[in-house]
C-alpha atoms as a PDB file:
ATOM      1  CA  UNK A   1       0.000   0.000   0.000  1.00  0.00           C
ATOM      2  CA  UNK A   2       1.343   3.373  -0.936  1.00  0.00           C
ATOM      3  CA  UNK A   3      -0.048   6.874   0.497  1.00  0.00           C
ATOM      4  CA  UNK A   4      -0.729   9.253  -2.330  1.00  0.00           C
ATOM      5  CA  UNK A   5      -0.250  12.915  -1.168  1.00  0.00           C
ATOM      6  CA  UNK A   6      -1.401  15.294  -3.983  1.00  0.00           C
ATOM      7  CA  UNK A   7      -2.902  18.944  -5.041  1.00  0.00           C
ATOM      8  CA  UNK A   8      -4.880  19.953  -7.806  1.00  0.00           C
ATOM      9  CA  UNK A   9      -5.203  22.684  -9.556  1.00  0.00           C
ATOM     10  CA  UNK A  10      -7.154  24.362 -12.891  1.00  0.00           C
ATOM     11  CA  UNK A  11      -4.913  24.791 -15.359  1.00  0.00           C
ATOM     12  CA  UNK A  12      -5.499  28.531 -16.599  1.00  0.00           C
ATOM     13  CA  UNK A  13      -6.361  30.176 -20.313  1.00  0.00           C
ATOM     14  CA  UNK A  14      -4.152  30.454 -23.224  1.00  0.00           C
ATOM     15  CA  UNK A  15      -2.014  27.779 -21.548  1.00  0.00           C
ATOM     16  CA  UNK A  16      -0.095  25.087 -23.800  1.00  0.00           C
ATOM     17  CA  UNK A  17       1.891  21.871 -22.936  1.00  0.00           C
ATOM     18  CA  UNK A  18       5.530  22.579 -23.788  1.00  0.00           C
ATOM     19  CA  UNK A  19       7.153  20.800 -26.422  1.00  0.00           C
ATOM     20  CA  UNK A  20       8.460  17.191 -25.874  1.00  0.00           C
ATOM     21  CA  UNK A  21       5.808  16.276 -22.867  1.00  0.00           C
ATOM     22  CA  UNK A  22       4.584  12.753 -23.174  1.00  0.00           C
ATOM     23  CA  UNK A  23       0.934  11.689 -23.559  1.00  0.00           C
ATOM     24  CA  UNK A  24      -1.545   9.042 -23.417  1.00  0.00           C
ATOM     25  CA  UNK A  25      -5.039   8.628 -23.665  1.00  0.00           C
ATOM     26  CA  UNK A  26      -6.828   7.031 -20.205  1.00  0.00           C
ATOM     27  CA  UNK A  27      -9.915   5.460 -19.542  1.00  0.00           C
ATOM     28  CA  UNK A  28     -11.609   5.028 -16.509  1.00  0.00           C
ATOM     29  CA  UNK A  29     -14.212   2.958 -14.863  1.00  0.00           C
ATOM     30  CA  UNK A  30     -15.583   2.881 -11.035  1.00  0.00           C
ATOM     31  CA  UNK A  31     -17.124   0.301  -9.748  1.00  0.00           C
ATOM     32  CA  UNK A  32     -17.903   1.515  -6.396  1.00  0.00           C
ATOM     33  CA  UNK A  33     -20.778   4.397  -5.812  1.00  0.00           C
ATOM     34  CA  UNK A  34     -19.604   7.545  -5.822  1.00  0.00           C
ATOM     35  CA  UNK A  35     -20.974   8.124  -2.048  1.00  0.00           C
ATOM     36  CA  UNK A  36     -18.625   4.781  -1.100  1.00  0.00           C
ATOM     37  CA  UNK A  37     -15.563   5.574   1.443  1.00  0.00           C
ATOM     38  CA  UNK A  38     -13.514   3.682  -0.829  1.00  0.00           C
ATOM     39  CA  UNK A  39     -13.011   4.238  -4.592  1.00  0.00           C
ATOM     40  CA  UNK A  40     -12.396   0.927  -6.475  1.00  0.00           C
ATOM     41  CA  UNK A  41     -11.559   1.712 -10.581  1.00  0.00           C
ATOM     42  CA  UNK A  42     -10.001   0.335 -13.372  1.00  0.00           C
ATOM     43  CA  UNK A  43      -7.856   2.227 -15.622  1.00  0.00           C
ATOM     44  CA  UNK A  44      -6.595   1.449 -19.009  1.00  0.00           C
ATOM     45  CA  UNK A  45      -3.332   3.821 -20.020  1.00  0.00           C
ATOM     46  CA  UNK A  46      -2.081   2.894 -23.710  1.00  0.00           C
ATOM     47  CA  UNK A  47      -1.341  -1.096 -23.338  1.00  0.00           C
ATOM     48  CA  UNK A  48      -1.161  -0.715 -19.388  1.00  0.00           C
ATOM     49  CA  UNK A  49      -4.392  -2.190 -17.397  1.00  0.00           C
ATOM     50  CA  UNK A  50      -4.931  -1.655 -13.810  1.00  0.00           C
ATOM     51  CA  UNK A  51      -7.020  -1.354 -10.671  1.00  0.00           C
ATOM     52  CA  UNK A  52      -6.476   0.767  -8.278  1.00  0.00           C
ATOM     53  CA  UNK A  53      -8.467   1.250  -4.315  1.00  0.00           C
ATOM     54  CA  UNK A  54      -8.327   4.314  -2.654  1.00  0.00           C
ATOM     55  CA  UNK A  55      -9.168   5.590   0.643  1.00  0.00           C
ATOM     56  CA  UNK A  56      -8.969   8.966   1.747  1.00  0.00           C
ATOM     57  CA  UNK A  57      -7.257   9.592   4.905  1.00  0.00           C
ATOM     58  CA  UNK A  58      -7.034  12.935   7.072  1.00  0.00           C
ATOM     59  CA  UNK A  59      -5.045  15.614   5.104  1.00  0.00           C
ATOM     60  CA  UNK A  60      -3.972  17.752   8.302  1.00  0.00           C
ATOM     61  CA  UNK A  61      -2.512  20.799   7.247  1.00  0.00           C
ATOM     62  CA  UNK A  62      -0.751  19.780   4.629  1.00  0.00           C
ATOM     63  CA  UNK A  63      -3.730  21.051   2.390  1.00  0.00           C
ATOM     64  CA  UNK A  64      -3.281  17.949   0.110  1.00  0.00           C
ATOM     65  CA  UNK A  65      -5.549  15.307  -0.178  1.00  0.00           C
ATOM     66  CA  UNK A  66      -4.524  11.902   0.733  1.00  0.00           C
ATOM     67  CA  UNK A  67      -5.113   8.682   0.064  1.00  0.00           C
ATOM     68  CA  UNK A  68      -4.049   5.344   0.753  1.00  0.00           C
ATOM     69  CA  UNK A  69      -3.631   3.535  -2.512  1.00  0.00           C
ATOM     70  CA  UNK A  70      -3.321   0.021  -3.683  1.00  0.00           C
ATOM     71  CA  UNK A  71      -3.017  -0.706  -7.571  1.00  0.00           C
ATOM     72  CA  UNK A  72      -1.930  -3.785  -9.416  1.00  0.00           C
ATOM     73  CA  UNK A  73      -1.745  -4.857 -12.541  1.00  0.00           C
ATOM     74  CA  UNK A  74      -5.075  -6.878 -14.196  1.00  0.00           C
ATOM     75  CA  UNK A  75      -4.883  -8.634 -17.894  1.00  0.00           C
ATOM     76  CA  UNK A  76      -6.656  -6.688 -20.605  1.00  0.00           C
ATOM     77  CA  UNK A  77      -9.425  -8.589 -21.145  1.00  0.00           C
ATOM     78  CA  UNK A  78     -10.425  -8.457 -17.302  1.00  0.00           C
ATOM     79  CA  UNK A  79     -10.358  -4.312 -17.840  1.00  0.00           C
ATOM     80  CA  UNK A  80     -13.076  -4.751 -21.122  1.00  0.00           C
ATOM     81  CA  UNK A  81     -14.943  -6.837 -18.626  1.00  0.00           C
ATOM     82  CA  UNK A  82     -15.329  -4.389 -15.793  1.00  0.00           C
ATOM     83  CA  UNK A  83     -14.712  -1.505 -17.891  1.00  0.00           C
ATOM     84  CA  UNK A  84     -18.329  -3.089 -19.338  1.00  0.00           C
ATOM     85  CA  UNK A  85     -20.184  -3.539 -15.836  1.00  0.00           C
ATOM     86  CA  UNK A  86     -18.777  -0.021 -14.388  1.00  0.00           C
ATOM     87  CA  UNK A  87     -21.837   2.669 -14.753  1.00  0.00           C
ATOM     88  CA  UNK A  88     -19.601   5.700 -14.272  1.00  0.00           C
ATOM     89  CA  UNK A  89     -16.481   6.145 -16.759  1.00  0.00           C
ATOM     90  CA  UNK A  90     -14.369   8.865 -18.233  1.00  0.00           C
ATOM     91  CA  UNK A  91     -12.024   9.720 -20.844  1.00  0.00           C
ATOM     92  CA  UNK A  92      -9.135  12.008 -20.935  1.00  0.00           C
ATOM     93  CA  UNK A  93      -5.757  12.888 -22.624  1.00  0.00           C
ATOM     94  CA  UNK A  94      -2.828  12.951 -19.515  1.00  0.00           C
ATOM     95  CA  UNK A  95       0.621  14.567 -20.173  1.00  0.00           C
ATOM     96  CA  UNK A  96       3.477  14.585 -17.766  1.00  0.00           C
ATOM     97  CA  UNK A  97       5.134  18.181 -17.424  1.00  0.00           C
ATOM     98  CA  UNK A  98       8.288  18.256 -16.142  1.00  0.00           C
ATOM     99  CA  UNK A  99       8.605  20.939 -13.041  1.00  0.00           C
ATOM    100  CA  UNK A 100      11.304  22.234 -10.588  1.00  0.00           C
ATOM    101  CA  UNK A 101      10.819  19.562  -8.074  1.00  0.00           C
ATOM    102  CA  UNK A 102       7.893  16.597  -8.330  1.00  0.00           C
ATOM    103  CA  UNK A 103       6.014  15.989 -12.038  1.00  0.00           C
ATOM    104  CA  UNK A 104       2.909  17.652 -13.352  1.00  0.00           C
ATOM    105  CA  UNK A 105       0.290  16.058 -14.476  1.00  0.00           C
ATOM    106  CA  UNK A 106      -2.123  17.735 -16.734  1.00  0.00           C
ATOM    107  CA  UNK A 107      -5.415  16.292 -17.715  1.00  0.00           C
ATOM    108  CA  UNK A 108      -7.764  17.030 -20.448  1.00  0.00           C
ATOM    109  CA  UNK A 109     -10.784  15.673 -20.406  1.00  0.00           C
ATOM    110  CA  UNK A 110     -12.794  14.403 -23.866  1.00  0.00           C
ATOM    111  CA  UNK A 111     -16.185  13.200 -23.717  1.00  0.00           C
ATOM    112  CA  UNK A 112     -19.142  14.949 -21.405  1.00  0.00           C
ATOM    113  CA  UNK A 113     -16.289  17.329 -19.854  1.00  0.00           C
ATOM    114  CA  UNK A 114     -14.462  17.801 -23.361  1.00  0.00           C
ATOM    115  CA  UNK A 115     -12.072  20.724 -23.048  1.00  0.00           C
ATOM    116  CA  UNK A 116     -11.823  20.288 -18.942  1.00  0.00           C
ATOM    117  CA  UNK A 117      -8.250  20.529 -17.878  1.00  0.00           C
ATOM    118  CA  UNK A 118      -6.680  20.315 -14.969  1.00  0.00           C
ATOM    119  CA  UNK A 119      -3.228  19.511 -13.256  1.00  0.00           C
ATOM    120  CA  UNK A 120      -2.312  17.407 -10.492  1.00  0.00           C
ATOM    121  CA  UNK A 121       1.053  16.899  -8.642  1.00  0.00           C
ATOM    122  CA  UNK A 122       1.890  14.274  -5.980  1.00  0.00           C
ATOM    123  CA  UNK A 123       4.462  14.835  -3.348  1.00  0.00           C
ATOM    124  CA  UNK A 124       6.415  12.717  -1.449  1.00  0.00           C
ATOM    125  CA  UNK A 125       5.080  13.708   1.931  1.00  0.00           C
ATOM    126  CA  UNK A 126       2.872  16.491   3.884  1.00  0.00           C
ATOM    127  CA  UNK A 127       5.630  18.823   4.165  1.00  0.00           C
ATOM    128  CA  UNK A 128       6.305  18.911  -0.174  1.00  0.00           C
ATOM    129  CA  UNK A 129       2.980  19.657  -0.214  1.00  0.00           C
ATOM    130  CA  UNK A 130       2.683  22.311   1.831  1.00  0.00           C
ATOM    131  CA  UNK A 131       5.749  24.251   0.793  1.00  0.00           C
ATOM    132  CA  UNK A 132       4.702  24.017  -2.856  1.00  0.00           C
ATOM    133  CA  UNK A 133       4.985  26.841  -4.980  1.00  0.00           C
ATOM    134  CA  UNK A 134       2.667  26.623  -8.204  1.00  0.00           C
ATOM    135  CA  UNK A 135       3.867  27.664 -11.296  1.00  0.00           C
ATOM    136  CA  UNK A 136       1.816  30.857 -12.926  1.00  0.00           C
ATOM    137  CA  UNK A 137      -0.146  28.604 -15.374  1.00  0.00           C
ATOM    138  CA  UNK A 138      -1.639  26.631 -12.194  1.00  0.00           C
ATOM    139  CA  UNK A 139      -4.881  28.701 -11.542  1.00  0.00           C
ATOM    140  CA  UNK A 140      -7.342  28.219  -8.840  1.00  0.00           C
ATOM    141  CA  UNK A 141      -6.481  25.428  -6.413  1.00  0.00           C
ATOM    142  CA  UNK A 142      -9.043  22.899  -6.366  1.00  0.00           C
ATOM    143  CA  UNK A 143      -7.709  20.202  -4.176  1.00  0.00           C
ATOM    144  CA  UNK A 144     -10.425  18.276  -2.441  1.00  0.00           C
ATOM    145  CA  UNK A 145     -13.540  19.498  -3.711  1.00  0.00           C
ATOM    146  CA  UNK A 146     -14.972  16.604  -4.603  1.00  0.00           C
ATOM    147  CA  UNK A 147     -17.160  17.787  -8.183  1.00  0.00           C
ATOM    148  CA  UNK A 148     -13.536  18.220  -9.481  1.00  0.00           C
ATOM    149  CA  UNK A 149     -12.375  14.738  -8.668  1.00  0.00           C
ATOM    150  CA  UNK A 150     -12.489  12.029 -11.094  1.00  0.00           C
ATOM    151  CA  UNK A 151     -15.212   9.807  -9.525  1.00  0.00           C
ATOM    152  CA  UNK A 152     -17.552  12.858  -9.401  1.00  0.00           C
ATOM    153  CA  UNK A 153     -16.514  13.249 -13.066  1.00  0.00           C
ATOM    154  CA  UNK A 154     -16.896   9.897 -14.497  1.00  0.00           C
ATOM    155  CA  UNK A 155     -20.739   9.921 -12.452  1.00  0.00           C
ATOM    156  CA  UNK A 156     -21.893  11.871 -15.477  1.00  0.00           C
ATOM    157  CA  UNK A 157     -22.389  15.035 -12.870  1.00  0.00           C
ATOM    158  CA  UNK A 158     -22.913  18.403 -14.800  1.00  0.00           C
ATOM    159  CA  UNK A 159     -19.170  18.736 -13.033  1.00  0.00           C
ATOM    160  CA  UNK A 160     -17.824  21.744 -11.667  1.00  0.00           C
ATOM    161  CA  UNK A 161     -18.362  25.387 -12.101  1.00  0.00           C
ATOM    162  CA  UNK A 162     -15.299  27.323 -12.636  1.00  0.00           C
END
């Protein structure tokens, strides 16, 4: 089990990925209500299938949410089956941008929240997090409000209001 420590913000206008970032296309599936304690998904990343649980855990004052996290590999053909069963899915296009310190990660979203982007960065413990400086083309800071998180997103919710 790992701990995920991250913060997420909206990624502001007239803002574009620098040259040379790497991206893939994700899909995501959740098989657990979105009102459930623990997330339980499945998430396909080029040829790479997983599933991943997640429970959230007291942020403190770091300001970050976190999450305990266990993910391990599952065959493809396992994903196509629960990716079939889970209600609430999303698609999006996910590039890692480099940073002075941990990795961006900047999501756009295709589908019902076409055009949504936003970036996330993970830190390696309440303190990183905290002391974080965001870059100018982070905007608002949305960490832990839950119609920005993925499971609110993939539930087919209007999503959030910017």
């Amino acid at each position: 089990m790992t701990l995920e420590i991250e913060r997420k913000f909206q990624v502001v206008d007239n803002w574009d990925l620098p040259p040379g970032c790497t991206t893939v296309h994700v899909r995501q599936a959740y098989l657990t209500p979105q009102e459930a304690h623990t997330e339980v998904r499945v998430r396909a990343l080029a040829n790479t299938y997983v599933m991943t649980v997640k429970a959230t855990r007291d942020a403190g004052t770091s300001g970050a949410n976190v999450r305990e996290e266990v993910e391990f590999p599952i065959d493809e053909q396992v994903f196509h089956q629960l990716w079939e069963l889970a209600p609430d899915r999303l698609t999006k296009e996910r590039s890692t941008v480099p940073l002075d310190g941990p990795e961006a990660v900047v999501d756009v979203y295709t589908g019902a929240h076409a055009g949504l982007r936003v970036v996330e960065v993970e830190f390696a413990d309440a303190d990183q997090a905290r002391s974080f400086e965001p870059p100018c083309w982070f905007g608002l800071e949305i960490t832990g409000q839950a119609a920005w998180g993925n499971r609110s997103l993939a539930g087919g919710s209007e999503g959030p209001t910017a």
